[in-house]
C-alpha atoms as a PDB file:
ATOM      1  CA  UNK A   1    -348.111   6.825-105.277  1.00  0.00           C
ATOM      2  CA  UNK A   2    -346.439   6.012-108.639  1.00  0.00           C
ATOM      3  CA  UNK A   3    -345.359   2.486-107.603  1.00  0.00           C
ATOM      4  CA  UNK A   4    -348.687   1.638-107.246  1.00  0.00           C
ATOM      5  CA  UNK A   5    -349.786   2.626-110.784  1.00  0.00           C
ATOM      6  CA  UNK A   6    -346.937   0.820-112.348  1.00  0.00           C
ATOM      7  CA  UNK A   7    -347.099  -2.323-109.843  1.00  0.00           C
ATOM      8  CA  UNK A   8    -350.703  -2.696-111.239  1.00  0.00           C
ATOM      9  CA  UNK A   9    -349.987  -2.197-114.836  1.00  0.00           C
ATOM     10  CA  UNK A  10    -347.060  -5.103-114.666  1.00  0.00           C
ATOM     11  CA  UNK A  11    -349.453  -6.894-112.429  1.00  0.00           C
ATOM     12  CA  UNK A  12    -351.721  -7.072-115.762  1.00  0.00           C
ATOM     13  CA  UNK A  13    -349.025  -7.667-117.761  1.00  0.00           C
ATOM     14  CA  UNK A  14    -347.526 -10.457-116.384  1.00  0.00           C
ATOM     15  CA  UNK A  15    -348.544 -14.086-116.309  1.00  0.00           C
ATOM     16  CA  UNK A  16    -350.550 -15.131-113.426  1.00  0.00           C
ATOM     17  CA  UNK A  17    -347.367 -16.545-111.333  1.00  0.00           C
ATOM     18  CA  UNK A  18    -346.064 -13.239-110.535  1.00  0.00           C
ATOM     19  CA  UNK A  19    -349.349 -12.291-109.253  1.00  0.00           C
ATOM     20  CA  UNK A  20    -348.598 -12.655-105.272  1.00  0.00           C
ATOM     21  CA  UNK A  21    -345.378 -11.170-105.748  1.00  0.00           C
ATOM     22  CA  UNK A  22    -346.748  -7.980-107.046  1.00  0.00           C
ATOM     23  CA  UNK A  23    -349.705  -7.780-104.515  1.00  0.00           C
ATOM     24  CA  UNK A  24    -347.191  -8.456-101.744  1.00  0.00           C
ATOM     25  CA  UNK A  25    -345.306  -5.510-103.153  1.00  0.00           C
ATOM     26  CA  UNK A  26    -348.990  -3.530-103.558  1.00  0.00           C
ATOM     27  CA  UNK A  27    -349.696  -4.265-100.087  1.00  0.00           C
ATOM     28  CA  UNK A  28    -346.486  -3.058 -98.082  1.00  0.00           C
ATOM     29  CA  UNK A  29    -346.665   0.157-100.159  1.00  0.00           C
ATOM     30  CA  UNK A  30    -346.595   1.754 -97.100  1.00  0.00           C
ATOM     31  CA  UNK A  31    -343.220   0.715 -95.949  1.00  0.00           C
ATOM     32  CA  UNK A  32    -341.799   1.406 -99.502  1.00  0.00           C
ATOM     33  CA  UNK A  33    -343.313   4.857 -98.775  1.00  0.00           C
ATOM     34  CA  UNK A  34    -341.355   4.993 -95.384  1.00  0.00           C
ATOM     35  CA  UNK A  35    -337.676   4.464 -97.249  1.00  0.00           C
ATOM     36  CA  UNK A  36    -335.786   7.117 -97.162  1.00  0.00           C
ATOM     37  CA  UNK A  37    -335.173   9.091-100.498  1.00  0.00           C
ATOM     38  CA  UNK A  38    -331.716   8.894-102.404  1.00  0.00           C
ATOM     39  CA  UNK A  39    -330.062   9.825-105.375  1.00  0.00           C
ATOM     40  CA  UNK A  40    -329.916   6.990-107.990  1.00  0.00           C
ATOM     41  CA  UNK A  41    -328.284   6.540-111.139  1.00  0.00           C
ATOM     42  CA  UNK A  42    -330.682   5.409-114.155  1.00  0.00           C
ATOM     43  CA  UNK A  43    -328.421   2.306-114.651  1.00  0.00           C
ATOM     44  CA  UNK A  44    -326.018   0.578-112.382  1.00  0.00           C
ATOM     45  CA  UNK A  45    -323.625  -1.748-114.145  1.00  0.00           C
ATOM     46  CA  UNK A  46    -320.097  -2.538-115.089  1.00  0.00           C
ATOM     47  CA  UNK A  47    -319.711  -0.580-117.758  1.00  0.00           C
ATOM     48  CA  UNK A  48    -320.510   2.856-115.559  1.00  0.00           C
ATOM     49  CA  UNK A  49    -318.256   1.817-112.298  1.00  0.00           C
ATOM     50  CA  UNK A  50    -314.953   2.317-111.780  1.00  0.00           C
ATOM     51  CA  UNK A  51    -313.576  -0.216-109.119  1.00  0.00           C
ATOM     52  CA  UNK A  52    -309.588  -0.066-108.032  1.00  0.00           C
ATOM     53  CA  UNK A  53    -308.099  -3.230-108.861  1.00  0.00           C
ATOM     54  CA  UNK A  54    -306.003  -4.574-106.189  1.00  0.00           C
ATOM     55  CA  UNK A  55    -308.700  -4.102-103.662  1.00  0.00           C
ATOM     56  CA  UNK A  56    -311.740  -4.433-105.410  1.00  0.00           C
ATOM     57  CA  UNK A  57    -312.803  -0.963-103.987  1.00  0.00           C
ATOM     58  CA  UNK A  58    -315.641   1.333-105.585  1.00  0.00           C
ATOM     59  CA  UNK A  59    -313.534   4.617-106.734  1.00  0.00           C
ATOM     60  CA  UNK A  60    -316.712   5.774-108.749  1.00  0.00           C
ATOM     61  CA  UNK A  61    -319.931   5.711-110.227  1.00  0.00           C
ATOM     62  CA  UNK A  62    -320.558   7.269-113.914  1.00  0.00           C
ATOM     63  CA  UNK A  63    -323.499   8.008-115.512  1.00  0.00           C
ATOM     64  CA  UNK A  64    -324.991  10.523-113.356  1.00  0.00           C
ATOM     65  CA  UNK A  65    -327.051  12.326-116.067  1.00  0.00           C
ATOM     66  CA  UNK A  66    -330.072  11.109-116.121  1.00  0.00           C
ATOM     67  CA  UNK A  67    -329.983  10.593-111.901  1.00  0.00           C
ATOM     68  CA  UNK A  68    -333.438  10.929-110.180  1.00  0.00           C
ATOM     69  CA  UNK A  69    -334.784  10.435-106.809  1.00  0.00           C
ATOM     70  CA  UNK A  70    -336.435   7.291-105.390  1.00  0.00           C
ATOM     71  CA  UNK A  71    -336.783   4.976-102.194  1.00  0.00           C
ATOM     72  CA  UNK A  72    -333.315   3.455-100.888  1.00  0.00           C
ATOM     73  CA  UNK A  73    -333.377   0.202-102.477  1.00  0.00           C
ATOM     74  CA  UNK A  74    -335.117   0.696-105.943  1.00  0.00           C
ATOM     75  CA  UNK A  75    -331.983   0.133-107.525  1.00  0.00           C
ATOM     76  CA  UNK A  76    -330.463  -2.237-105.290  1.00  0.00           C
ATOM     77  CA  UNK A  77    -331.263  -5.034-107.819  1.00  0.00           C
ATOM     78  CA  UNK A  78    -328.737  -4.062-110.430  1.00  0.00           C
ATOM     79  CA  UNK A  79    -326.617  -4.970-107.924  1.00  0.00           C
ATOM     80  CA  UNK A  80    -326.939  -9.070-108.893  1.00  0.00           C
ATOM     81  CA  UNK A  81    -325.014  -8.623-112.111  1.00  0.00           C
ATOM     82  CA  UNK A  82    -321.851  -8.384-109.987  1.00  0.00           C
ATOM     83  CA  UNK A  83    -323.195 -12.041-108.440  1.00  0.00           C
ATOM     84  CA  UNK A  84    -324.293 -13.659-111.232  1.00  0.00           C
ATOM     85  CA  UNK A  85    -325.123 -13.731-114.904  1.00  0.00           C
ATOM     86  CA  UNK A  86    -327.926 -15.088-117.038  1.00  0.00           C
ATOM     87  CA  UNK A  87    -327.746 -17.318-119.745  1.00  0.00           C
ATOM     88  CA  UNK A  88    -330.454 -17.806-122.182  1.00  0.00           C
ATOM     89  CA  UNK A  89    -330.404 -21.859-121.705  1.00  0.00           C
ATOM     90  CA  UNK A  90    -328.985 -22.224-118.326  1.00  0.00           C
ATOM     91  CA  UNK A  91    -330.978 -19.007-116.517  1.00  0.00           C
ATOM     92  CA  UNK A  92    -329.382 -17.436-114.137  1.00  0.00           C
ATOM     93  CA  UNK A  93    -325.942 -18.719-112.397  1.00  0.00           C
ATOM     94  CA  UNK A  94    -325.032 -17.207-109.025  1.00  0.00           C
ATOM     95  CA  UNK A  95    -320.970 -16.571-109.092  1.00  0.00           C
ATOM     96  CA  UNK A  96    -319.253 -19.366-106.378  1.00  0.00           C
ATOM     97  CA  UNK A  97    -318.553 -15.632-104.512  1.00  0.00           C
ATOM     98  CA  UNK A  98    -322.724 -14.795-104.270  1.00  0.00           C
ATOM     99  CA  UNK A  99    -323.029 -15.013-100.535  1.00  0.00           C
ATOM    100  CA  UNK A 100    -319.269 -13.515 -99.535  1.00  0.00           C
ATOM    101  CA  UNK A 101    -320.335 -10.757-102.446  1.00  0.00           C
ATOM    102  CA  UNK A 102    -323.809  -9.669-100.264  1.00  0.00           C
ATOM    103  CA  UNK A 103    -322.240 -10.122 -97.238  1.00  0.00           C
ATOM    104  CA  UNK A 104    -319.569  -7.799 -97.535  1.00  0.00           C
ATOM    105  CA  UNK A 105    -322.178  -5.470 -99.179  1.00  0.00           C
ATOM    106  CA  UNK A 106    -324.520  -5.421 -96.135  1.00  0.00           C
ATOM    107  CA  UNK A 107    -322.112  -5.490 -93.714  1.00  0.00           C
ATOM    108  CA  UNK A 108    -320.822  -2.156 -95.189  1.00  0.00           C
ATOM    109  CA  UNK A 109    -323.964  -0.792 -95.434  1.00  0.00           C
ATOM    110  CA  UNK A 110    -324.816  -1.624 -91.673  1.00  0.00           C
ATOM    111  CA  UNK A 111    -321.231  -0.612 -90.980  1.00  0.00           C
ATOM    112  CA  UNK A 112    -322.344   3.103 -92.943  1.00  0.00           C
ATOM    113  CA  UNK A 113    -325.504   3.624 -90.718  1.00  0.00           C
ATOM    114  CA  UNK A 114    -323.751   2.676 -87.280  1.00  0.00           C
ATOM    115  CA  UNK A 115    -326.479   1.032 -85.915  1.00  0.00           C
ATOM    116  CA  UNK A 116    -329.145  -1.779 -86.481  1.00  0.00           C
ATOM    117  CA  UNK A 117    -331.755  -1.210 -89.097  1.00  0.00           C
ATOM    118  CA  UNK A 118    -335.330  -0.795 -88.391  1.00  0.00           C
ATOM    119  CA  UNK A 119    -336.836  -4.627 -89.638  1.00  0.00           C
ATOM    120  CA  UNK A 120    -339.998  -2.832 -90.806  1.00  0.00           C
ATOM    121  CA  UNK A 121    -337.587  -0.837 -92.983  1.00  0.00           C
ATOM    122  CA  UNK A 122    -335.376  -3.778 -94.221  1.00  0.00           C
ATOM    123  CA  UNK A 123    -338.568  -5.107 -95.224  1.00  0.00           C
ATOM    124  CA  UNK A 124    -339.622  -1.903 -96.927  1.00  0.00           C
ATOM    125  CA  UNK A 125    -335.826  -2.454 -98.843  1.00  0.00           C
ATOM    126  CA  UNK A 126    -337.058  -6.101-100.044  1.00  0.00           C
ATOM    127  CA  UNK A 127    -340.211  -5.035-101.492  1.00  0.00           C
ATOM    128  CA  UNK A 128    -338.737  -1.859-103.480  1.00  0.00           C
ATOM    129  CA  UNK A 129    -335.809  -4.140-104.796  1.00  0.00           C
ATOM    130  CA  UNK A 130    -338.665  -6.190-106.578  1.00  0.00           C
ATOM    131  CA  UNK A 131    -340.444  -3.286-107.581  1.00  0.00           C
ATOM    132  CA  UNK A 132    -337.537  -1.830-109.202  1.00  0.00           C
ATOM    133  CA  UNK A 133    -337.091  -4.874-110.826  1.00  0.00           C
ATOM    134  CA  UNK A 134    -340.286  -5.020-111.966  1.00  0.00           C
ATOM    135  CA  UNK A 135    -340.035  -1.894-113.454  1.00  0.00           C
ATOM    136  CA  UNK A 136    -336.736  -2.028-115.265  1.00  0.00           C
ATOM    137  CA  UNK A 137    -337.715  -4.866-117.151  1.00  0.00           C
ATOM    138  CA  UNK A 138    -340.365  -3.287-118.906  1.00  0.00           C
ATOM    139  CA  UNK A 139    -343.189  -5.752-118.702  1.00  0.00           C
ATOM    140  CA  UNK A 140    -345.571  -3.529-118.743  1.00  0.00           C
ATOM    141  CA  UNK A 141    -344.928  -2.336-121.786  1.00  0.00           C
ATOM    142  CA  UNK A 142    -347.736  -3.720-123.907  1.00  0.00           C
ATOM    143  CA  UNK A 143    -345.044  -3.982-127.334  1.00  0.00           C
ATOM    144  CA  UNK A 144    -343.146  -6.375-125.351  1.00  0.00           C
ATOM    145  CA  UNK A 145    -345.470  -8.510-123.350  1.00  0.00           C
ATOM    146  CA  UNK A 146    -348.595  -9.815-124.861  1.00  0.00           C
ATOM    147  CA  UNK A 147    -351.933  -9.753-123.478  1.00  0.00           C
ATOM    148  CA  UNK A 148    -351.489 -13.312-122.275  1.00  0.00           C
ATOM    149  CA  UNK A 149    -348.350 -12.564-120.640  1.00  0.00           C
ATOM    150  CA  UNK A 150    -346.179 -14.169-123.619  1.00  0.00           C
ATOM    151  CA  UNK A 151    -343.534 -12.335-124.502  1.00  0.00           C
ATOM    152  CA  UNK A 152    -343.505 -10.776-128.179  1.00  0.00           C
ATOM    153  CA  UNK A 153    -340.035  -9.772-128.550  1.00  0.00           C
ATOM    154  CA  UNK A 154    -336.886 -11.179-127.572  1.00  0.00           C
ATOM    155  CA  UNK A 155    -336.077  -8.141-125.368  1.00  0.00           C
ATOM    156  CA  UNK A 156    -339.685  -9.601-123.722  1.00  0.00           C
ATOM    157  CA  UNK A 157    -338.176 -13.029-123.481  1.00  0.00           C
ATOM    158  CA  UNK A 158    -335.078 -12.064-121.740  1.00  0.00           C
ATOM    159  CA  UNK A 159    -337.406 -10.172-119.444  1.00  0.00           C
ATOM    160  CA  UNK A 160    -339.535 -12.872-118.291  1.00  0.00           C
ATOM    161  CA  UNK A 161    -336.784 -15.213-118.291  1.00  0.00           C
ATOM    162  CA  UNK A 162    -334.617 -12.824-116.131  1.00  0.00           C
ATOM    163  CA  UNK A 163    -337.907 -12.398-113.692  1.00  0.00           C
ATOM    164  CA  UNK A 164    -338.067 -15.877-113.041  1.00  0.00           C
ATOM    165  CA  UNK A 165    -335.173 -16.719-112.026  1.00  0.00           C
ATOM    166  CA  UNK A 166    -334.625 -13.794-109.724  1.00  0.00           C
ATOM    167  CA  UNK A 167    -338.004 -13.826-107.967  1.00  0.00           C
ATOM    168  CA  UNK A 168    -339.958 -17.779-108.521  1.00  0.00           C
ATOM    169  CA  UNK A 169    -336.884 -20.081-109.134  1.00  0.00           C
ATOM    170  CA  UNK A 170    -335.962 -21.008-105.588  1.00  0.00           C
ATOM    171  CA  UNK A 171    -332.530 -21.483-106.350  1.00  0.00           C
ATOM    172  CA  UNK A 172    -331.486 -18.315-107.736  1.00  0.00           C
ATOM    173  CA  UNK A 173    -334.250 -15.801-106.708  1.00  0.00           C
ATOM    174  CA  UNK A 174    -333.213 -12.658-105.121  1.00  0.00           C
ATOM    175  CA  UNK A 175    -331.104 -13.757-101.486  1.00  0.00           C
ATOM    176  CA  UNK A 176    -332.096 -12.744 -98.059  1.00  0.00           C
ATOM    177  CA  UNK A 177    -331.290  -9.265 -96.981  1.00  0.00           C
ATOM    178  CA  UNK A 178    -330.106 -10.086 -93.025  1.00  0.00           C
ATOM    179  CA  UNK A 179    -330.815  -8.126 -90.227  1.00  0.00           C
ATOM    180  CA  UNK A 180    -328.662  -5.133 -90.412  1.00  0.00           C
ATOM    181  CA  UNK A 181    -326.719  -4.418 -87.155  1.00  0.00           C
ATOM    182  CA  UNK A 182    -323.044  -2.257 -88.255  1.00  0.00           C
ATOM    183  CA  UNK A 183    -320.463  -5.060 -87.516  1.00  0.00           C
ATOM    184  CA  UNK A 184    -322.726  -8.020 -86.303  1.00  0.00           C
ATOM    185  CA  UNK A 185    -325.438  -8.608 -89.553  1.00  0.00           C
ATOM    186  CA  UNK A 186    -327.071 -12.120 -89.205  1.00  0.00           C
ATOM    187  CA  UNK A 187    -329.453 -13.747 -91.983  1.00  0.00           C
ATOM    188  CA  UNK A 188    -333.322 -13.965 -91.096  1.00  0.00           C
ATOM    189  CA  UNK A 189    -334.637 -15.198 -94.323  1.00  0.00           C
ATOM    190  CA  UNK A 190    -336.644 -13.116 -96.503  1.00  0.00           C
END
């Protein structure tokens, strides 16, 4: 599978403490490979939404162009700009809104599938969320991340900064995703 050849090319790319998050990813390949398949735009962000005011409802997505195919989830991390921002001294800052933001967001989605979610597949949902992370930061480009794992750009330095705080830092790493009943989701850690 193509995850796997890019998981192991970031896995040499990147310093050694991302190492167990990438062969956690390596070894659940399997449930990745059980997600269902779904259109995904190349970039989700707030410059290619439109959102009605008054109700903070979705009207649209643009930016459709360049759309692919991939596992449910591989995108889901683009998500966290909506919850938080990073700052090049402070790292990233979760919005006072974080958990009521995810919330509502999963309790839609389990409210969409009318029914509880498979755990095996909610785990399958964590690991591609890091892996498409992992990806869209580029580390395994070797013209932004050194040999060593030190960055050589500032692009590369953003990068790294932006991967530790959303999967080592345990204050701001990537939240749970709960259990996923429509109507009743509870939180069982990640």
């Amino acid at each position: 599978m193509m995850y796997t050849k890019n998981l192991e090319k970031i896995q040499s790319a990147l310093p050694d403490r991302f190492r167990p998050i990438i062969k956690e990813c390596l070894n659940d390949i399997g449930l990745i490979q059980r997600l269902p398949m779904v259109l995904l735009p190349r970039r989700f962000s707030l410059s290619n939404i439109l959102i009605e005011e008054n109700h903070c409802h979705l009207n649209g997505v643009f930016g459709w162009g360049d759309a692919d195919f991939g596992p449910f989830g591989l995108r889901l991390h683009q998500l966290e700009v909506f919850t938080g921002r990073l700052h090049p001294e402070k790292g990233w800052t979760k919005f006072k809104d974080y958990e009521e933001v995810w919330g509502a967001f999963w309790q839609a989605f389990g409210d969409g599938i009318g029914g509880e979610l498979d755990p095996q597949i909610v785990e399958g949902i964590k690991k591609i969320r890091v892996v498409g992370l992992l990806m869209d930061t580029d580390v395994g480009n070797e013209k932004r991340v050194g040999s060593t794992g030190d960055s050589v750009d500032e692009a590369g330095k953003y990068n790294l900064m932006m991967l530790d705080q959303l999967l080592i830092h345990p204050e701001t790493k990537f939240a749970n995703i709960p259990v996923i009943r429509g109507s009743a989701i509870q939180d069982k850690g990640s």
